[in-house]
Protein backbone atom coordinates (compact mmCIF):
# COMPACT_ATOMS: atom_id res chain seq x y z
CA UNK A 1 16.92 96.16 26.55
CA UNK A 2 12.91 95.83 26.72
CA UNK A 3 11.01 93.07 27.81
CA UNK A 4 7.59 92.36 26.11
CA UNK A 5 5.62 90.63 28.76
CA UNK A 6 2.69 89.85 26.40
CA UNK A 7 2.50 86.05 25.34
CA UNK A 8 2.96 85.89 21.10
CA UNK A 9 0.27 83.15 20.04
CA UNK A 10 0.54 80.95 16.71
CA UNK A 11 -2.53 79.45 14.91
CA UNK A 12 -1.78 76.02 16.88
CA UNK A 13 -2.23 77.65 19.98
CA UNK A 14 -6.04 79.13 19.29
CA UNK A 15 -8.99 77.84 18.79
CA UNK A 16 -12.41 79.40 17.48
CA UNK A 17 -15.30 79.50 19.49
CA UNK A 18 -18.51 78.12 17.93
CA UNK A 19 -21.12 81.02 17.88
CA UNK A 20 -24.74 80.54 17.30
CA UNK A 21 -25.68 80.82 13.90
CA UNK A 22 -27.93 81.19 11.25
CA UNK A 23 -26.07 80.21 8.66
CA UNK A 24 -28.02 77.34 6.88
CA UNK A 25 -25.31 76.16 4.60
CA UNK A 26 -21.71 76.83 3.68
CA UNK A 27 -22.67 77.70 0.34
CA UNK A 28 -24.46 80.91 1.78
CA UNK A 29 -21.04 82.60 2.92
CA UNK A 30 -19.67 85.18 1.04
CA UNK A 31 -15.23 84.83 0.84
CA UNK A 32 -15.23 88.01 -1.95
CA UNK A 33 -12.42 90.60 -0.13
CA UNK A 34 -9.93 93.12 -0.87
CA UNK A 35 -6.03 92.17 -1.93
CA UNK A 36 -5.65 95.98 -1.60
CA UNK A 37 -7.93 99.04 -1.05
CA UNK A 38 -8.67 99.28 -4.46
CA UNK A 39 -8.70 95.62 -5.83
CA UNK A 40 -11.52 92.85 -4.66
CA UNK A 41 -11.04 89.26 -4.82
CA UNK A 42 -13.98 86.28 -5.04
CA UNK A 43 -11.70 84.10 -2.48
CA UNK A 44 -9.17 85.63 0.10
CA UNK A 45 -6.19 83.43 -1.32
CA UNK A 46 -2.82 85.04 -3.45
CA UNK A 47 -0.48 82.49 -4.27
CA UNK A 48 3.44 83.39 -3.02
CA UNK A 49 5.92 85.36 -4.75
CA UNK A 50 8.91 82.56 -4.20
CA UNK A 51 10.28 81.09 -7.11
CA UNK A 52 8.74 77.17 -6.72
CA UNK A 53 5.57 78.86 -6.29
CA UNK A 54 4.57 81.45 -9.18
CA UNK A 55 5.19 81.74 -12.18
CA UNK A 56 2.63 82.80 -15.26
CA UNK A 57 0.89 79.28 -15.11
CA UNK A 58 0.42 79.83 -11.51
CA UNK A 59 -0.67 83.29 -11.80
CA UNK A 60 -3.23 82.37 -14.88
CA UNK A 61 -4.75 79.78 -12.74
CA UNK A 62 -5.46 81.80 -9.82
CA UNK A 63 -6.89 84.71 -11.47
CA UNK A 64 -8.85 82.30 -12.70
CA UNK A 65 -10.08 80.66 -9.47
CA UNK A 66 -10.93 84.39 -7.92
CA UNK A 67 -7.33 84.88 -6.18
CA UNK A 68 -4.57 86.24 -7.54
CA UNK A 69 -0.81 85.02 -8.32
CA UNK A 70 2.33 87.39 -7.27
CA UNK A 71 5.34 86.57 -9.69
CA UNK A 72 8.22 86.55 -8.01
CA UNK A 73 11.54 88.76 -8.82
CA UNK A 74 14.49 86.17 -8.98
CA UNK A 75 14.60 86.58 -12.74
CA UNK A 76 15.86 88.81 -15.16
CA UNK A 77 13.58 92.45 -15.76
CA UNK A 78 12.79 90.76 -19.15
CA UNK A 79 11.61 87.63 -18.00
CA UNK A 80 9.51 88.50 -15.33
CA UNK A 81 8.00 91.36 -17.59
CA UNK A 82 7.52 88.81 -19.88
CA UNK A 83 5.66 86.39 -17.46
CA UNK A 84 3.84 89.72 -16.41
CA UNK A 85 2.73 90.10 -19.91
CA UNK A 86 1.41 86.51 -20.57
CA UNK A 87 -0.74 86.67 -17.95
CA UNK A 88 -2.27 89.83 -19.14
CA UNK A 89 -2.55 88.16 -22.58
CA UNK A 90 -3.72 84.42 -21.77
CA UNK A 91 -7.20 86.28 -22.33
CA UNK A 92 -8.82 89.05 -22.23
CA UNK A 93 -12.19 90.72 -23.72
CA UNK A 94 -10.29 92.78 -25.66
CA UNK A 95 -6.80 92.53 -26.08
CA UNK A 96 -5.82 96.04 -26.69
CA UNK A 97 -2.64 94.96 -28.92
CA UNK A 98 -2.63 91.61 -30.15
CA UNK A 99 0.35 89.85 -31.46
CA UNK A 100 1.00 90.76 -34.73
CA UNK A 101 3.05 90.28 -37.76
CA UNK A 102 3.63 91.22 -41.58
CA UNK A 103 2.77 90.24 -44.51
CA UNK A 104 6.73 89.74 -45.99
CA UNK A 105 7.21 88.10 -42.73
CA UNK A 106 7.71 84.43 -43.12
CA UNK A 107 6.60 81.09 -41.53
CA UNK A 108 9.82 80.74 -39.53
CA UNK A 109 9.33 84.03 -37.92
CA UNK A 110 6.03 83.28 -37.17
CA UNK A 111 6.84 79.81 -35.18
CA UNK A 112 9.66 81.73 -33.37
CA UNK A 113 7.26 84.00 -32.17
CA UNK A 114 4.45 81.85 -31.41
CA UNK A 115 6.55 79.47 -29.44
CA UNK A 116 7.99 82.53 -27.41
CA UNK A 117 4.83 84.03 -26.20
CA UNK A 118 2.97 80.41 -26.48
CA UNK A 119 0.44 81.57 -28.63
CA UNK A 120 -1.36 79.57 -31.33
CA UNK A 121 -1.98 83.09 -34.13
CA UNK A 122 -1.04 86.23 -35.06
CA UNK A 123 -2.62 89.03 -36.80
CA UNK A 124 -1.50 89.45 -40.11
CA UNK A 125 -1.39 93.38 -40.64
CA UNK A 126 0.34 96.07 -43.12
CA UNK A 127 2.92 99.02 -42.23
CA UNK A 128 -0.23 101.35 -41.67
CA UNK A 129 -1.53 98.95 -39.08
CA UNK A 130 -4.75 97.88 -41.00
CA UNK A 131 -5.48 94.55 -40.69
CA UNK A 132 -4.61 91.84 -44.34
CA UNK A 133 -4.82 88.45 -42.97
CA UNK A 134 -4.78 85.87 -39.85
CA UNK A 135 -2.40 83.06 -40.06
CA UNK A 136 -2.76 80.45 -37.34
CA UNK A 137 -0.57 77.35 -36.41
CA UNK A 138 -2.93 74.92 -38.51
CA UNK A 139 -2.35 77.03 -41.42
CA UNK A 140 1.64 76.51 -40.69
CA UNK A 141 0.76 72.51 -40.07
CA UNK A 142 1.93 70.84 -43.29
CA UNK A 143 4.23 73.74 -45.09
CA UNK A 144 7.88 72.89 -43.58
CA UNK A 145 9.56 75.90 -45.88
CA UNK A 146 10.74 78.62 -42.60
CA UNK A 147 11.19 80.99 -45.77
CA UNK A 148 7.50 81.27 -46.97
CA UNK A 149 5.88 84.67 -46.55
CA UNK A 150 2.81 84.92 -44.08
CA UNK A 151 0.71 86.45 -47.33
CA UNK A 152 1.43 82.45 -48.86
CA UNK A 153 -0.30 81.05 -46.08
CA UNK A 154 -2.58 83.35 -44.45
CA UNK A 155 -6.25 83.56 -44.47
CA UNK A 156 -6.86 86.72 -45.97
CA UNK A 157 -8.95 89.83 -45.03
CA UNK A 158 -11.72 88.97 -47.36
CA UNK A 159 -12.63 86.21 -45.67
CA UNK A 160 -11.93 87.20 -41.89
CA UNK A 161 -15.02 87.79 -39.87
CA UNK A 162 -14.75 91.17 -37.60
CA UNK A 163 -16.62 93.25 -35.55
CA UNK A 164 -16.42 96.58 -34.55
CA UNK A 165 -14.89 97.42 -31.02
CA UNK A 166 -17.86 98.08 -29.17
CA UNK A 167 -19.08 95.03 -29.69
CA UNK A 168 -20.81 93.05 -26.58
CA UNK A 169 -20.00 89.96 -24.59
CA UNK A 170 -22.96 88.34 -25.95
CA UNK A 171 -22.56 89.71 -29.19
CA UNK A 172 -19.42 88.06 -29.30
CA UNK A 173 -20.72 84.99 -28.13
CA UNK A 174 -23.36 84.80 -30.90
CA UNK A 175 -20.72 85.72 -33.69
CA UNK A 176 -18.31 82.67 -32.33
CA UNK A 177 -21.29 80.75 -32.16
CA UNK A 178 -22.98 80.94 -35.90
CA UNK A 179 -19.33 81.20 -37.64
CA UNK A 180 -17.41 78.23 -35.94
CA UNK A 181 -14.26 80.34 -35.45
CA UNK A 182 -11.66 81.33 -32.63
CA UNK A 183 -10.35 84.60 -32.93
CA UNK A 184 -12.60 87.54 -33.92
CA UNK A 185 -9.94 90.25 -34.80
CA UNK A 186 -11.66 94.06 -33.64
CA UNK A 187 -11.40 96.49 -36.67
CA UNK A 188 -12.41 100.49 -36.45
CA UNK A 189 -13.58 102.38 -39.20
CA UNK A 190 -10.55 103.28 -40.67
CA UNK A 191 -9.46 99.42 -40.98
CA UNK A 192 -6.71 99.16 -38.20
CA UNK A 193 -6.61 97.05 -35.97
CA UNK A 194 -8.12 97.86 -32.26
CA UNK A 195 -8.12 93.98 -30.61
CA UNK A 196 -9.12 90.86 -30.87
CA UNK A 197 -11.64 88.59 -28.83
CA UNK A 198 -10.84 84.65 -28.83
CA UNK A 199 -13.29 82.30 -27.93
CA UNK A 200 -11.70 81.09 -25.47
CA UNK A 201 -12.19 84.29 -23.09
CA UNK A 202 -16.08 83.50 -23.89
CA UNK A 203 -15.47 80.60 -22.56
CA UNK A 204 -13.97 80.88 -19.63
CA UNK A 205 -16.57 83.50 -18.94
CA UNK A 206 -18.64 81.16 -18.26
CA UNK A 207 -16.22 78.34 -16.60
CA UNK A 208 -14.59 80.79 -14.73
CA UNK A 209 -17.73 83.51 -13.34
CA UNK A 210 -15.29 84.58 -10.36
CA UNK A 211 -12.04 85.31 -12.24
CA UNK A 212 -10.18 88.38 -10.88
CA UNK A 213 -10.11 90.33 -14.42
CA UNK A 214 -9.39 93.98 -14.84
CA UNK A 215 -11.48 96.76 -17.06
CA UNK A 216 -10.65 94.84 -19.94
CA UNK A 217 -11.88 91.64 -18.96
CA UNK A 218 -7.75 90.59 -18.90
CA UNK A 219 -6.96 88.75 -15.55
CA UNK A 220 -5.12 90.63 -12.96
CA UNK A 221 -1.73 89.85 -11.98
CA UNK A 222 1.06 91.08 -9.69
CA UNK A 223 4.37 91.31 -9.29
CA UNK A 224 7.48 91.32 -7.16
CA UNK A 225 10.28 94.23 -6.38
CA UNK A 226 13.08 94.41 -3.97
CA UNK A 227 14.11 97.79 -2.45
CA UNK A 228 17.88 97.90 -4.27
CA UNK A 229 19.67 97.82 -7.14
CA UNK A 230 17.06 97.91 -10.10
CA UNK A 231 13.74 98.30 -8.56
CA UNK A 232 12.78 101.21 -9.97
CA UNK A 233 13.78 100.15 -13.33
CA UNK A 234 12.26 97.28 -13.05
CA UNK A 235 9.14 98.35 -11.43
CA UNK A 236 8.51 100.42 -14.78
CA UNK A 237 8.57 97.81 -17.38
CA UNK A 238 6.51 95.65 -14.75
CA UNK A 239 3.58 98.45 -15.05
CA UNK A 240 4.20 98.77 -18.67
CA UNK A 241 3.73 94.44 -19.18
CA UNK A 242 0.47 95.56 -17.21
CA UNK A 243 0.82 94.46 -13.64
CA UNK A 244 -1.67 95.19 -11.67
CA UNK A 245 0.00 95.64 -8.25
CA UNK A 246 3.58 95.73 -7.29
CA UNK A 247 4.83 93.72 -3.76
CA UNK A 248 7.89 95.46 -2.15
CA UNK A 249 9.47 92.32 -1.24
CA UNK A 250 12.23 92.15 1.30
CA UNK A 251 12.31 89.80 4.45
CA UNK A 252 11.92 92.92 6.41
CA UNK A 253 10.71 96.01 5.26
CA UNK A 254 10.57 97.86 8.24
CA UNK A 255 13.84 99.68 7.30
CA UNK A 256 15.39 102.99 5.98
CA UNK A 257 15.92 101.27 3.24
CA UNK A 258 12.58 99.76 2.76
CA UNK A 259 10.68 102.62 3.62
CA UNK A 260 12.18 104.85 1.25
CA UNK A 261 12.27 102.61 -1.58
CA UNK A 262 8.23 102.27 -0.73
CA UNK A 263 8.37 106.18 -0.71
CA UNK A 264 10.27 106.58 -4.48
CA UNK A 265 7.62 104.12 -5.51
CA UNK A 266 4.95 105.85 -4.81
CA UNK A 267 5.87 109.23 -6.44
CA UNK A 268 6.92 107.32 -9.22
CA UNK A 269 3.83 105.55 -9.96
CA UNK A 270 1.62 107.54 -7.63
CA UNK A 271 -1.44 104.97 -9.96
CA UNK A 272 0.01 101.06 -9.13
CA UNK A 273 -1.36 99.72 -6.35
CA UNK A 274 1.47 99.08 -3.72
CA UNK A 275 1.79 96.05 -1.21
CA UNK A 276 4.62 96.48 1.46
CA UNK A 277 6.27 93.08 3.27
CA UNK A 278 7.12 92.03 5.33
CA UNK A 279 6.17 92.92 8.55
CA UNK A 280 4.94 91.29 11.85
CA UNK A 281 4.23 94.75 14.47
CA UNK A 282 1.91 97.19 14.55
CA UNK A 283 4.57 100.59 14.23
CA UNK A 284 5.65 98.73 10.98
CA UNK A 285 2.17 98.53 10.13
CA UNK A 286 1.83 102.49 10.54
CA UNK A 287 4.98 103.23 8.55
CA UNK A 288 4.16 101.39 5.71
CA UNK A 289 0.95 102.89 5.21
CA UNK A 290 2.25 106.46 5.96
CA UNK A 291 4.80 105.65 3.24
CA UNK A 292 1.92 105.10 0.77
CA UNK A 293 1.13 101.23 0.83
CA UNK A 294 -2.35 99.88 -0.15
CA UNK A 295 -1.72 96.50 1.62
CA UNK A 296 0.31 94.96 4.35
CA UNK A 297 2.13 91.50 4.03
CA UNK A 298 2.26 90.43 6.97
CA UNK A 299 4.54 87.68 8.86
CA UNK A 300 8.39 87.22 9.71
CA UNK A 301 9.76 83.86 9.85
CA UNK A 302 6.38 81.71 9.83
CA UNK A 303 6.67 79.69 6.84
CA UNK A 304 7.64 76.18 7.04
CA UNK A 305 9.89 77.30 4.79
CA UNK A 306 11.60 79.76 6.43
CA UNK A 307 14.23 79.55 9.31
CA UNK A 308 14.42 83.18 9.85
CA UNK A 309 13.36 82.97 13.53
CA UNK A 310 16.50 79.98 14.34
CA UNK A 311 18.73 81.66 12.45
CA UNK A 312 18.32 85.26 13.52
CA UNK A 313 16.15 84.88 16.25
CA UNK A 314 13.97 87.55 15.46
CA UNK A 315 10.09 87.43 14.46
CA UNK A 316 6.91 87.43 16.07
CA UNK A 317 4.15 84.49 16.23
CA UNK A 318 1.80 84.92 13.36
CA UNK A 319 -1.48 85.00 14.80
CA UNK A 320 -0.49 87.66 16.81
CA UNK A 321 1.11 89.68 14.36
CA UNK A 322 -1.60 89.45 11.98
CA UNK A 323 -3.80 90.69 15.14
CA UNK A 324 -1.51 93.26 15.79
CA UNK A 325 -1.07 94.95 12.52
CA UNK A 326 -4.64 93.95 11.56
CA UNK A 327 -5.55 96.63 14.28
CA UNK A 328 -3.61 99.11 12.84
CA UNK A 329 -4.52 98.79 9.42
CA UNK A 330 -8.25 98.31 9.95
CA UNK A 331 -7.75 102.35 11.49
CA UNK A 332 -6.66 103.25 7.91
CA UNK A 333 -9.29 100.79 5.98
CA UNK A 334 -5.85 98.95 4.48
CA UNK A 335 -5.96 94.99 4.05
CA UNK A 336 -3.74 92.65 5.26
CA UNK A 337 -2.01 89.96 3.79
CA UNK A 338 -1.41 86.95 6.15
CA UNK A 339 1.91 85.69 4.89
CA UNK A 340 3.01 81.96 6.30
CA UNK A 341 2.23 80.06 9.33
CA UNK A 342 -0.72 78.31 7.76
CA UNK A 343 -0.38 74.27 8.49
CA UNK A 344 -4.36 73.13 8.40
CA UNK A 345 -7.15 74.31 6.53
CA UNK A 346 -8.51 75.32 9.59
CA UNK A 347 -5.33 77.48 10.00
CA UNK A 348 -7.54 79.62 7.34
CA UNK A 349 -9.96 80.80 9.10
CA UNK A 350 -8.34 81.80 12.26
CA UNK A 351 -5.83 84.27 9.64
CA UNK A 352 -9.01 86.17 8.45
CA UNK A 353 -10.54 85.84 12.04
CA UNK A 354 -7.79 87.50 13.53
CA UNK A 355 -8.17 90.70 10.78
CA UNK A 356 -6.44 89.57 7.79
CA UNK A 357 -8.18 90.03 4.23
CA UNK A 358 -6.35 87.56 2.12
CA UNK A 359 -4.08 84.44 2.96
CA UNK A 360 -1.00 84.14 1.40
CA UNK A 361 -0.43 80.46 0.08
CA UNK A 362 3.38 79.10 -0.52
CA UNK A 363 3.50 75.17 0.61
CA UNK A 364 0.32 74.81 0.14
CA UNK A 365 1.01 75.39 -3.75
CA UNK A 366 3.98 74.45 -4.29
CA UNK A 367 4.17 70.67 -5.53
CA UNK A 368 1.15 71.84 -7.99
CA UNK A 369 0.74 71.11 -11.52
CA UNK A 370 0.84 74.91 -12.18
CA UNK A 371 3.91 75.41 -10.02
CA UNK A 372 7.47 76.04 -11.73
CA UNK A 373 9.61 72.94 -11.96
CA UNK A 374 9.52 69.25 -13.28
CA UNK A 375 8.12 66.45 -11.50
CA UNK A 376 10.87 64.41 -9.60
CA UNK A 377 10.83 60.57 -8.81
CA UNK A 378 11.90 59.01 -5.69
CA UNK A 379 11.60 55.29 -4.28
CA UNK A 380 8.36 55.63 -7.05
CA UNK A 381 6.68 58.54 -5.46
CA UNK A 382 5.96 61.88 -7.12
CA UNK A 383 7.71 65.12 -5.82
CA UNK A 384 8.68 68.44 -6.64
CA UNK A 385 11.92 70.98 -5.12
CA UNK A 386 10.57 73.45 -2.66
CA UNK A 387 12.18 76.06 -1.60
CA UNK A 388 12.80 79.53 0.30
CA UNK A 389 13.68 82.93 -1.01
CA UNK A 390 16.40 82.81 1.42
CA UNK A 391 17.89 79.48 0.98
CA UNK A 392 21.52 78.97 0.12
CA UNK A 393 20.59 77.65 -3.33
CA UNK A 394 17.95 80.27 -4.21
CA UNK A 395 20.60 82.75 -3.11
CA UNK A 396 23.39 81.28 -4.83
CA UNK A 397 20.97 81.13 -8.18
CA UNK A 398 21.23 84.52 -7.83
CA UNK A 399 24.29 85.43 -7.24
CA UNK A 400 25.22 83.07 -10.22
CA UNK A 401 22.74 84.93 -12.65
CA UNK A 402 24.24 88.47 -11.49
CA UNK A 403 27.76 87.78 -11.88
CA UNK A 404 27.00 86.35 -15.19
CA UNK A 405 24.98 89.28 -16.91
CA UNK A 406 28.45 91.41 -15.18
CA UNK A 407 31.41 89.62 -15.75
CA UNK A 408 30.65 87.08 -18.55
CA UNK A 409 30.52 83.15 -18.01
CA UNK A 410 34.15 82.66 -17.83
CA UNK A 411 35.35 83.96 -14.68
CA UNK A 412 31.86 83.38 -12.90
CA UNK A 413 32.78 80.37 -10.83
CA UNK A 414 36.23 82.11 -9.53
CA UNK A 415 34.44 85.34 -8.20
CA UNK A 416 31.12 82.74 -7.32
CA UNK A 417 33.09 81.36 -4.24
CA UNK A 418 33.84 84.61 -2.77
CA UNK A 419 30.09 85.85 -2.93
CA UNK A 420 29.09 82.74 -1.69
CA UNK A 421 31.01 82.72 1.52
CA UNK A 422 29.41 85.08 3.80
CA UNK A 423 26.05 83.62 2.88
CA UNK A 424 23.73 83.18 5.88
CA UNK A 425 21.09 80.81 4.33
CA UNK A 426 17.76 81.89 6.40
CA UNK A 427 15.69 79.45 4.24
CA UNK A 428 15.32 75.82 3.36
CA UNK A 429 15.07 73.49 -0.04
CA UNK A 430 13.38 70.56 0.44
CA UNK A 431 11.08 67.57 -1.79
CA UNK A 432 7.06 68.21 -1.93
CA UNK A 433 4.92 65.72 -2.65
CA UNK A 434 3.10 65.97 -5.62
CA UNK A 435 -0.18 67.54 -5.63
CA UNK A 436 -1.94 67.28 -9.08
CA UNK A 437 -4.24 70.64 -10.14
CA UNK A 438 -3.58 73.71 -7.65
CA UNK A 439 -7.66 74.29 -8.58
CA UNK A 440 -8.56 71.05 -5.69
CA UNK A 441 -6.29 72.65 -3.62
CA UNK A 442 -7.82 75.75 -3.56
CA UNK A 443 -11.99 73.99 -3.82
CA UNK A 444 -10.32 72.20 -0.33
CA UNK A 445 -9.32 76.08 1.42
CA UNK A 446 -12.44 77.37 0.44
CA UNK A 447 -14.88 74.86 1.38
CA UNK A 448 -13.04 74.45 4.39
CA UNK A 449 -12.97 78.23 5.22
CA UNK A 450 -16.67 78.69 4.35
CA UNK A 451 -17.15 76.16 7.22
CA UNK A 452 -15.26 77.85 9.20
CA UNK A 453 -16.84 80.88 9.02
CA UNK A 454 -20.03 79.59 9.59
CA UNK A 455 -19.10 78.24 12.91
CA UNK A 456 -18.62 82.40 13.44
CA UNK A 457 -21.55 82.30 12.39
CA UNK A 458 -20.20 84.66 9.54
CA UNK A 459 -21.34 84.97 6.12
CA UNK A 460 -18.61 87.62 4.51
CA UNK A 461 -14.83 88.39 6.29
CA UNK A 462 -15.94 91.30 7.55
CA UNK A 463 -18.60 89.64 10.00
CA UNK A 464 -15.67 87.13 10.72
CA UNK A 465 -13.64 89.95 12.50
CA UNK A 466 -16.63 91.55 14.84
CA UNK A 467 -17.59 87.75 15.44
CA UNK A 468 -14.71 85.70 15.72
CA UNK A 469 -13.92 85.10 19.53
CA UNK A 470 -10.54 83.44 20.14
CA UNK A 471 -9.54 80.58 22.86
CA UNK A 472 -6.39 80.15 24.04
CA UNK A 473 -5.73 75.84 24.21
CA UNK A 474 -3.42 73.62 25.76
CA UNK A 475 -0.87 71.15 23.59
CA UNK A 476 -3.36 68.36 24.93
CA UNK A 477 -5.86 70.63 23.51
CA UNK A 478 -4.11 70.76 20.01
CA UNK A 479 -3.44 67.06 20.33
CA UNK A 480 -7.44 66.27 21.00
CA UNK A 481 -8.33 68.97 18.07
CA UNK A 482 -6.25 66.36 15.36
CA UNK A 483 -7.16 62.77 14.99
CA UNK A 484 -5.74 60.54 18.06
CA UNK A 485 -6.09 56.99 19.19
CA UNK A 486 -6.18 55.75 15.14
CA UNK A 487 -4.01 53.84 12.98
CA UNK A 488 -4.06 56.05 10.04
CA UNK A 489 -4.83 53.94 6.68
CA UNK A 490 -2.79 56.51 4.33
């Protein structure tokens, strides 16, 4: 038995001392980082890979933003690819293969598949790949025959405007401009189709100047793998949907098991960029990267999620893991991932302060319009289910879906209770309150981390670390930093 004497801090029990600065405004600080070593992000913030958190719509929306989403595993290969794959489609400069159909195809087909991949046209082209036609969903509007061929009710060739696929941004731009369209379809010389450009990414260009986007102007995504079972499998088609990073995701990855599933990754796909979690000490740290990670996630049993540290008793206080590993990893020039632990805005600043790159966000999200899941009301109030990896329903989901894909529906429920009894939920489920758009939540964390950096007198993350100096405070010292002596009105 060892005995650490050294005290394990939280962000509640630290508190930022104000430097001098010359920092005129907020506005002037700088929150671009790296996710990995060889990705950058406009704002330090991923959004979690748990099931209430991220999905597509998630993922879309914080690409968007400058962050990035992580879509979580608890889903078929298919599915998730699938999710993978709308992300990488929802725009794009140049969409390398566009959705496309045939000419003999017919209008039923064509709904089926634009409802699947939530898509509002296809490309219209023949068996050698050269482009005939564009039929959209107003052209499908007011025919309600499924059997009508997509040549009856296409737009043909002839009257398509292309361009060539070197065309420019602003060329683009112009083209949309003067001909009133949406799609402009990418031909090469030999008429086949190379890609298409919608408006839409032109756009959001401009809406969306910080979006995390890839060579190809498509918005970067990752995506979650466990260290059993599938993973390799499944890590494949995730690459091959276009994911940009993989997470090795497993409540504690310091493990034979972890490590060497981090270790087959790598020589598999020695070109994905590889984030290992979770962790919370500083030899974990070292292993990981050893084993050929490109970013730590770091934190066990922080979330408010997460009852890992009552149920177990195992885990270490995230500011000072974050510290810890941070230390380590800074050695090797590998970011970390603060993972959990994060209950103010303020909570923010001290992550990065204490050497993480890039927060991890999971309550903060969830309850979001972009988070998976329907709006629940109770006593009139707006909420949404919230819950852990690890909790006894997200576990039992699980079980449910992988005894159904082996055995077949029927005799699911009489193997279910067997599975299901050595369970030891180390997660919760619980009721969020609504949120509306996860883009306010995320203008509230940045403004309120560009303040706090400016108090470091900091303007980019990397000036936070050399600058930040930490004070340990009392629980009268916490109580004074939150409002006190008020009736609140709300």
């Amino acid at each position: 038995m060892k005995f650490i004497k050294e005290e394990g801090l939280a962000y509640d029990d630290v508190l930022l001392v104000p430097q001098k600065s010359s920092i005129r405004s907020r506005a002037d600080v700088d929150l671009r980082t790296k996710l990995t070593k060889n990705i950058s992000l406009s704002i330090p913030f991923i959004s979690s890979n748990v099931d209430t958190v991220t999905g597509a719509t998630m993922a879309i929306i914080m690409a968007k933003l400058g962050g990035m989403g992580i879509i979580h595993r608890f889903m078929s290969i298919e599915r998730q690819a699938a999710k993978i794959a709308r992300v990488k489609r929802s725009e794009g400069f140049i969409l390398g293969s566009p959705f496309v159909i045939g000419p003999n195809q017919t209008r039923g087909e064509a709904r089926i598949i634009m409802k699947e991949y939530q898509i509002t046209s296809l490309i219209v082209t023949d068996e050698e790949k050269k482009i005939v036609g564009l039929v959209t969903e107003r052209d499908m509007w007011f025919e309600d025959d499924d059997t009508l061929k997509i040549s009856e009710i296409m737009t043909p060739r002839e009257k398509l405007i292309t361009a060539s696929p070197s065309v420019t941004i602003d060329a683009a731009r112009k083209i949309f401009k003067k001909n009133k369209i949406e799609k402009l379809p990418l031909i090469g010389k030999d008429g086949t189709l190379k890609g298409l450009i919608t408006s839409r990414t032109v756009l959001n260009k401009d809406r969306f100047p910080n979006a995390t986007q890839d060579e190809h102007g498509r918005l970067r995504v990752g995506a979650a793998v466990g260290v059993v079972g599938d993973y390799m499998e499944r890590a494949a088609e995730l690459i091959n949907a276009g994911a940009d990073v993989l997470v090795v995701d497993i409540a504690h990855v310091y493990s034979d098991h972890g490590l060497t599933a981090i270790k087959k990754l790598r020589k598999k796909f020695p070109k994905i960029d590889l984030i290992g979690g979770n962790i919370a000490t500083p030899d974990a740290a070292r292993a990981l990267i050893l084993a050929g990670c490109d970013a730590l996630k770091v934190g066990i049993g922080p979330g408010g999620i997460c009852i890992t540290r009552m149920v177990a008793g195992a885990g270490v206080p995230q500011l000072t893991a974050v510290m810890q590993c941070s230390k380590v990893a800074h050695k090797y020039k590998i970011p970390v991932i603060a993972d959990g632990g994060t209950n103010y805005p303020g909570d923010m600043t001290k992550a990065l302060a204490a050497g993480a790159s890039t927060v991890m966000l999971t309550g903060w999200l969830a309850g979001t319009d972009e988070s998976p899941g329907s709006i629940i009301l109770r006593n009139n109030k707006k909420f949404k289910v919230h819950r852990g990896a690890a909790s006894f329903s997200a576990v039992a989901a699980r079980k449910t879906q992988g005894l159904t894909m082996q055995l077949g529906k029927e005799i699911v429920e009489q193997e279910l209770d067997k599975e299901l009894e050595g369970v030891v939920a180390e997660g919760v489920e619980t009721f969020v309150p609504y949120k509306g758009a996860a883009k306010d939540v995320i203008t509230q964390l940045t403004g309120a981390l560009r303040s706090g950096m400016s108090y470091s007198n900091a303007k980019k993350v990397p000036q936070l670390w050399e600058n930040a100096t930490f004070m340990k405070i009392s629980q009268s010292a916490f109580r004074e930093s939150k409002a006190h002596n008020v009736e609140h009105i709300s």
